[in-house]
N, C-alpha and C. Protein backbone atom coordinates (compact mmCIF):
# COMPACT_ATOMS: atom_id res chain seq x y z
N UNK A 1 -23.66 -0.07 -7.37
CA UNK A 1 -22.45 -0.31 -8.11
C UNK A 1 -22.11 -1.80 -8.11
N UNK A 2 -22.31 -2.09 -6.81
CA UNK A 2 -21.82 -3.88 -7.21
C UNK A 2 -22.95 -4.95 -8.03
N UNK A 3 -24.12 -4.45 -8.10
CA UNK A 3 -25.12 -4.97 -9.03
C UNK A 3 -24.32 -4.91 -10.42
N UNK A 4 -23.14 -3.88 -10.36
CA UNK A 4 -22.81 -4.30 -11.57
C UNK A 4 -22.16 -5.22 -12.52
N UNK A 5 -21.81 -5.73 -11.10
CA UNK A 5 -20.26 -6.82 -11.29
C UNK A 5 -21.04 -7.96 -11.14
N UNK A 6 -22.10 -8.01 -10.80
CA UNK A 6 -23.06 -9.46 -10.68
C UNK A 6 -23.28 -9.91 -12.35
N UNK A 7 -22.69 -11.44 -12.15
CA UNK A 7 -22.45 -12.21 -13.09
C UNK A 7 -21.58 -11.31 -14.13
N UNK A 8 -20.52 -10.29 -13.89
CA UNK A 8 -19.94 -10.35 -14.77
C UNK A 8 -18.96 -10.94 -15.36
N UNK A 9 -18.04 -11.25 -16.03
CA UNK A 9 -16.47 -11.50 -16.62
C UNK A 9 -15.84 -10.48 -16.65
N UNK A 10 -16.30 -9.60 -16.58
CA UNK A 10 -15.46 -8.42 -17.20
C UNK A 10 -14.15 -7.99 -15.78
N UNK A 11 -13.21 -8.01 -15.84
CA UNK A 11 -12.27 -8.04 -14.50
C UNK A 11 -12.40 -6.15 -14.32
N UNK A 12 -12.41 -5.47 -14.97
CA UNK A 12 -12.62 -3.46 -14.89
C UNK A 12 -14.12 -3.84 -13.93
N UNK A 13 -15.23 -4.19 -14.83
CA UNK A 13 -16.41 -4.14 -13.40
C UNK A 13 -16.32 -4.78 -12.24
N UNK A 14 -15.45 -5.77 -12.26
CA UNK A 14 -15.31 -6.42 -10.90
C UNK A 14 -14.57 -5.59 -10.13
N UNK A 15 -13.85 -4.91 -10.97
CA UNK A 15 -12.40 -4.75 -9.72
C UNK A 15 -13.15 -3.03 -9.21
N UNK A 16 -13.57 -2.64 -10.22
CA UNK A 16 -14.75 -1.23 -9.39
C UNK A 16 -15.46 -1.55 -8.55
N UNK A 17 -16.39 -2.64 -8.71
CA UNK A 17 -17.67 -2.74 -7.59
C UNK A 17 -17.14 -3.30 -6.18
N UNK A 18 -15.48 -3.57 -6.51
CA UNK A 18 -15.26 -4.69 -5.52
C UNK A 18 -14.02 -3.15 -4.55
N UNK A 19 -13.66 -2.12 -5.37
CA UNK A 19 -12.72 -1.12 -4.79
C UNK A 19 -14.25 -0.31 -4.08
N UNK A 20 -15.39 -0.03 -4.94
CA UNK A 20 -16.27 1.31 -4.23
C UNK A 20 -17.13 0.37 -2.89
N UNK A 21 -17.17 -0.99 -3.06
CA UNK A 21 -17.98 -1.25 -1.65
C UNK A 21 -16.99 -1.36 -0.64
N UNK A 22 -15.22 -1.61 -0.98
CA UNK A 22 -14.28 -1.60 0.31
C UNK A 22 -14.17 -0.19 0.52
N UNK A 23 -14.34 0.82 0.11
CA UNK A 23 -14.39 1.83 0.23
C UNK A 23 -15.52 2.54 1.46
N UNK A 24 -16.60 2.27 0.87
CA UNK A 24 -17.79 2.01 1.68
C UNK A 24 -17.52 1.59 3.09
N UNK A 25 -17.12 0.25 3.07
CA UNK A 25 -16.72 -0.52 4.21
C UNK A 25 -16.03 0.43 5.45
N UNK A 26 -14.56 0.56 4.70
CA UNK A 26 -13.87 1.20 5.53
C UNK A 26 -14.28 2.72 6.28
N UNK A 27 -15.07 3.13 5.85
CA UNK A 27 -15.41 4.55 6.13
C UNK A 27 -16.42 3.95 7.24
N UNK A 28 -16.81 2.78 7.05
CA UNK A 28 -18.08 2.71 8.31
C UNK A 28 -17.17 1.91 9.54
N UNK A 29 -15.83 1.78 9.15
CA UNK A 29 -15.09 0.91 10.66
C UNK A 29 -14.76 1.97 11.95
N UNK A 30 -14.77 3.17 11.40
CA UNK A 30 -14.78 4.20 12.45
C UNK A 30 -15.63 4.23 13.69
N UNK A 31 -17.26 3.97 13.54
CA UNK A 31 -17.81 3.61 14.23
C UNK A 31 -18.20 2.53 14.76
N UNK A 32 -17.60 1.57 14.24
CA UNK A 32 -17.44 0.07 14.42
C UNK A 32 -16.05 0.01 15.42
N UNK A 33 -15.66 0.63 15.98
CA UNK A 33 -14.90 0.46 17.01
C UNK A 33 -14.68 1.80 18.05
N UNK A 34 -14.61 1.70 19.44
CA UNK A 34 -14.50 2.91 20.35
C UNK A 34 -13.26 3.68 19.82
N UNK A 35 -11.98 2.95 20.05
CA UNK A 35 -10.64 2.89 19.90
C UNK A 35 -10.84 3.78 18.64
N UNK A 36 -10.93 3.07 17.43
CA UNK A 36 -10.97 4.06 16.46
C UNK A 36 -11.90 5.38 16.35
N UNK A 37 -13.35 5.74 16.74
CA UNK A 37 -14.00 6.57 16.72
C UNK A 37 -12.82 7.71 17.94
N UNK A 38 -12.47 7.34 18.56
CA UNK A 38 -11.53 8.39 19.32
C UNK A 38 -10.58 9.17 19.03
N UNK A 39 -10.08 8.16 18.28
CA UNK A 39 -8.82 8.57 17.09
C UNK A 39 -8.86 9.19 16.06
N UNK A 40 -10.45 8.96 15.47
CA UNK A 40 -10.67 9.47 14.24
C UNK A 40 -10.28 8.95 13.22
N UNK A 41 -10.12 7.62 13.21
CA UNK A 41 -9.52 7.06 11.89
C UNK A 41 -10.10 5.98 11.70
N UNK A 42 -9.57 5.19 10.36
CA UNK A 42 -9.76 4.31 9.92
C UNK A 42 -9.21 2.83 10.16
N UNK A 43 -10.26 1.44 10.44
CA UNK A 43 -8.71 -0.09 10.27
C UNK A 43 -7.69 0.11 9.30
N UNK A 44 -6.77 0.14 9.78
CA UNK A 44 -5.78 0.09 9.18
C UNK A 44 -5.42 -0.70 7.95
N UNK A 45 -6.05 -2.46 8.42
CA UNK A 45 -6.16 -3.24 7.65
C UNK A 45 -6.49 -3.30 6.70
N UNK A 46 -8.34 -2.53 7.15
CA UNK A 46 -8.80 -2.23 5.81
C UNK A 46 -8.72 -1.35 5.08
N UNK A 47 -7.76 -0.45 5.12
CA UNK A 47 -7.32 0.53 4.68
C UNK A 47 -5.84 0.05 3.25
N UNK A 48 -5.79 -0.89 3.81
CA UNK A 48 -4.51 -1.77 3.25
C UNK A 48 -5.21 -2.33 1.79
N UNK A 49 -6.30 -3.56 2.62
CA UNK A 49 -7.17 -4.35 1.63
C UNK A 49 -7.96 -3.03 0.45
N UNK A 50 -8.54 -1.86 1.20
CA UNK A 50 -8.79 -1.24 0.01
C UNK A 50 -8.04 -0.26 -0.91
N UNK A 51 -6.80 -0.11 -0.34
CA UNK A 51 -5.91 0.31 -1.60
C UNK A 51 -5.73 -0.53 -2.62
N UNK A 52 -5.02 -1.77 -1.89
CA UNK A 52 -4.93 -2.80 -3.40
C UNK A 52 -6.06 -2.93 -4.11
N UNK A 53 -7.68 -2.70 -4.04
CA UNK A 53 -8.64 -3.15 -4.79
C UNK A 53 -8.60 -1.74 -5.11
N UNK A 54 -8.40 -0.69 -4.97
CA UNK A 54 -8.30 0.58 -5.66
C UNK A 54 -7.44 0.79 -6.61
N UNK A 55 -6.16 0.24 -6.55
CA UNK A 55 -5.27 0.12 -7.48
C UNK A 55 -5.19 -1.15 -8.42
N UNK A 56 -6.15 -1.78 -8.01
CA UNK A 56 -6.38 -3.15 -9.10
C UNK A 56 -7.54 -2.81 -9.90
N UNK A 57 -8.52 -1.81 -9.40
CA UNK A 57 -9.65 -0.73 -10.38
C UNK A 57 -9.15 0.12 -10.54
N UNK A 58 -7.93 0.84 -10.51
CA UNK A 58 -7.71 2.02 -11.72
C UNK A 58 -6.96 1.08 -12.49
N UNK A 59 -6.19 0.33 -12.30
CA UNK A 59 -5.09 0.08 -13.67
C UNK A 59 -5.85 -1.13 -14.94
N UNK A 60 -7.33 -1.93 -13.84
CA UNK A 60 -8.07 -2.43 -14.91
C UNK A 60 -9.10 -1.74 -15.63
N UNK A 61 -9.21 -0.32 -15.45
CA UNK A 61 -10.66 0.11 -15.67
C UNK A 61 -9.84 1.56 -16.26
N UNK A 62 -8.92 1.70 -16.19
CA UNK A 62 -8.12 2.80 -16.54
C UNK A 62 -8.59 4.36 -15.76
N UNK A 63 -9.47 4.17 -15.21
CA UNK A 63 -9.90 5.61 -14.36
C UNK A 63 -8.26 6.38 -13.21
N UNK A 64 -8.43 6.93 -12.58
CA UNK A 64 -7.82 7.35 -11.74
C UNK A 64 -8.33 7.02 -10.32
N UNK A 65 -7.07 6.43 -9.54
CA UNK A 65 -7.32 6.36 -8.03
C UNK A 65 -8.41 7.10 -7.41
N UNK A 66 -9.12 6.78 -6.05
CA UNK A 66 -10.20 7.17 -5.34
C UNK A 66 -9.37 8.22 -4.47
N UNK A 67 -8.41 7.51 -4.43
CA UNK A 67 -7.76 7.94 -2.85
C UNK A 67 -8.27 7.72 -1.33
N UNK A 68 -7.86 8.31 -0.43
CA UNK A 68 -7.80 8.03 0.71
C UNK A 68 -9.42 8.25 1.64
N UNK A 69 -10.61 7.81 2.03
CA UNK A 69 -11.68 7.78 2.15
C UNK A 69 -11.60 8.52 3.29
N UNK A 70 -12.18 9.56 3.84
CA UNK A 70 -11.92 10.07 4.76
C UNK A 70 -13.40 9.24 6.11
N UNK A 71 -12.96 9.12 7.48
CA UNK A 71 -13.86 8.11 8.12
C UNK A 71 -15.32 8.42 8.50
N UNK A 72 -16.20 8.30 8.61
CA UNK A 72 -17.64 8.27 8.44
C UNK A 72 -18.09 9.08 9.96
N UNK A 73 -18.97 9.70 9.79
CA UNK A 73 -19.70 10.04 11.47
C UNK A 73 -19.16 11.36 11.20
N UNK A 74 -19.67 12.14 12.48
CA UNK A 74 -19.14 13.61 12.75
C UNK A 74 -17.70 14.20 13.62
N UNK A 75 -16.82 13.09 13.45
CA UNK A 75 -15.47 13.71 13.64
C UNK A 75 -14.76 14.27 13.11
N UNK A 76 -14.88 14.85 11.77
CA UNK A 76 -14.70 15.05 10.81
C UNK A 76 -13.30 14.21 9.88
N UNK A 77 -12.41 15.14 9.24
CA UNK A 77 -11.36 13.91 8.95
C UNK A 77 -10.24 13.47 9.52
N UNK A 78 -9.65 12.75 9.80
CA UNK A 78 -8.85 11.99 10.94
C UNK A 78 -7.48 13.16 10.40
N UNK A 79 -7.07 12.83 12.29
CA UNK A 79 -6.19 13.67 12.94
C UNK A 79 -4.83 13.57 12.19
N UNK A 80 -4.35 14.47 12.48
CA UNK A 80 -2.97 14.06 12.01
C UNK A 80 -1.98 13.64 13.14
N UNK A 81 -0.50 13.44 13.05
CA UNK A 81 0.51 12.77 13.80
C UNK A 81 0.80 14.15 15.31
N UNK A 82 0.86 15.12 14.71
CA UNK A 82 0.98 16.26 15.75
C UNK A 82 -0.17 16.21 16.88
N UNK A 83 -1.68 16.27 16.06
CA UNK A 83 -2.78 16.21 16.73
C UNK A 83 -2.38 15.15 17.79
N UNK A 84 -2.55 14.42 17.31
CA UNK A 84 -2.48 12.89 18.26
C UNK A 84 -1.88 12.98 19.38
N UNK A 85 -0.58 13.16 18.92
CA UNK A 85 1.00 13.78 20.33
C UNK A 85 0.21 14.33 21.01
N UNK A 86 -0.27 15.61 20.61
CA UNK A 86 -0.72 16.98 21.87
C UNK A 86 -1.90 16.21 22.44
N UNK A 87 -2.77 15.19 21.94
CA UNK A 87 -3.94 14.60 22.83
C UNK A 87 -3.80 13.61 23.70
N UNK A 88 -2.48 12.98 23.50
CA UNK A 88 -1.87 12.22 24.61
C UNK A 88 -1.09 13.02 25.14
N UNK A 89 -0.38 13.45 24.84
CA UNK A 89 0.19 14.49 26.11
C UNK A 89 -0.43 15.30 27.28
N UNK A 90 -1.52 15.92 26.68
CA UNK A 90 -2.21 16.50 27.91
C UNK A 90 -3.41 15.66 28.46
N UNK A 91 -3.19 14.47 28.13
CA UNK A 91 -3.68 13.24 28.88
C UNK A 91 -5.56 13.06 28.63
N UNK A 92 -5.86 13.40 27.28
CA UNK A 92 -7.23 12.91 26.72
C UNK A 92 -6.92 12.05 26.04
């Protein structure tokens, strides 16, 4: 996908190749950190940085949002706010 945006002008192919590789990205920070692989989630940060390039490729490219990337590896998809509580509480 980003081969596609190479040498383009066009701001719709840029702003796709540049939302599906942060996309990419973020799904692989899960295992790029202990902290997060525990948690099951995603940087936050980059979670930030790839909304705005998600919402700067739907409104230039007119498609519809990706949404929320769920994080990479076999934890499956990150916990929710309850989960979390009950896993600090009983002290894992």
């Amino acid at each position: 996908v980003a081969s596609v945006a190479v040498g383009s002008d066009r701001l719709d192919a840029v702003a796709v190749a540049a939302a599906d590789a942060a996309r990419e990205a973020l799904r692989e920070t899960t295992g790029q950190l202990p902290e997060l692989a525990r948690a099951g989630v995603v940087d936050a940060g980059g979670m930030g940085l790839y909304l705005v390039l998600d919402a700067l490729a739907a409104l230039a490219s007119g498609r519809a949002g990706s949404g929320v990337p769920e994080p990479s590896g076999d934890r499956g998809p990150a916990r929710g706010r309850d989960a979390l509580v009950a896993a600090r509480e009983s002290g894992s």
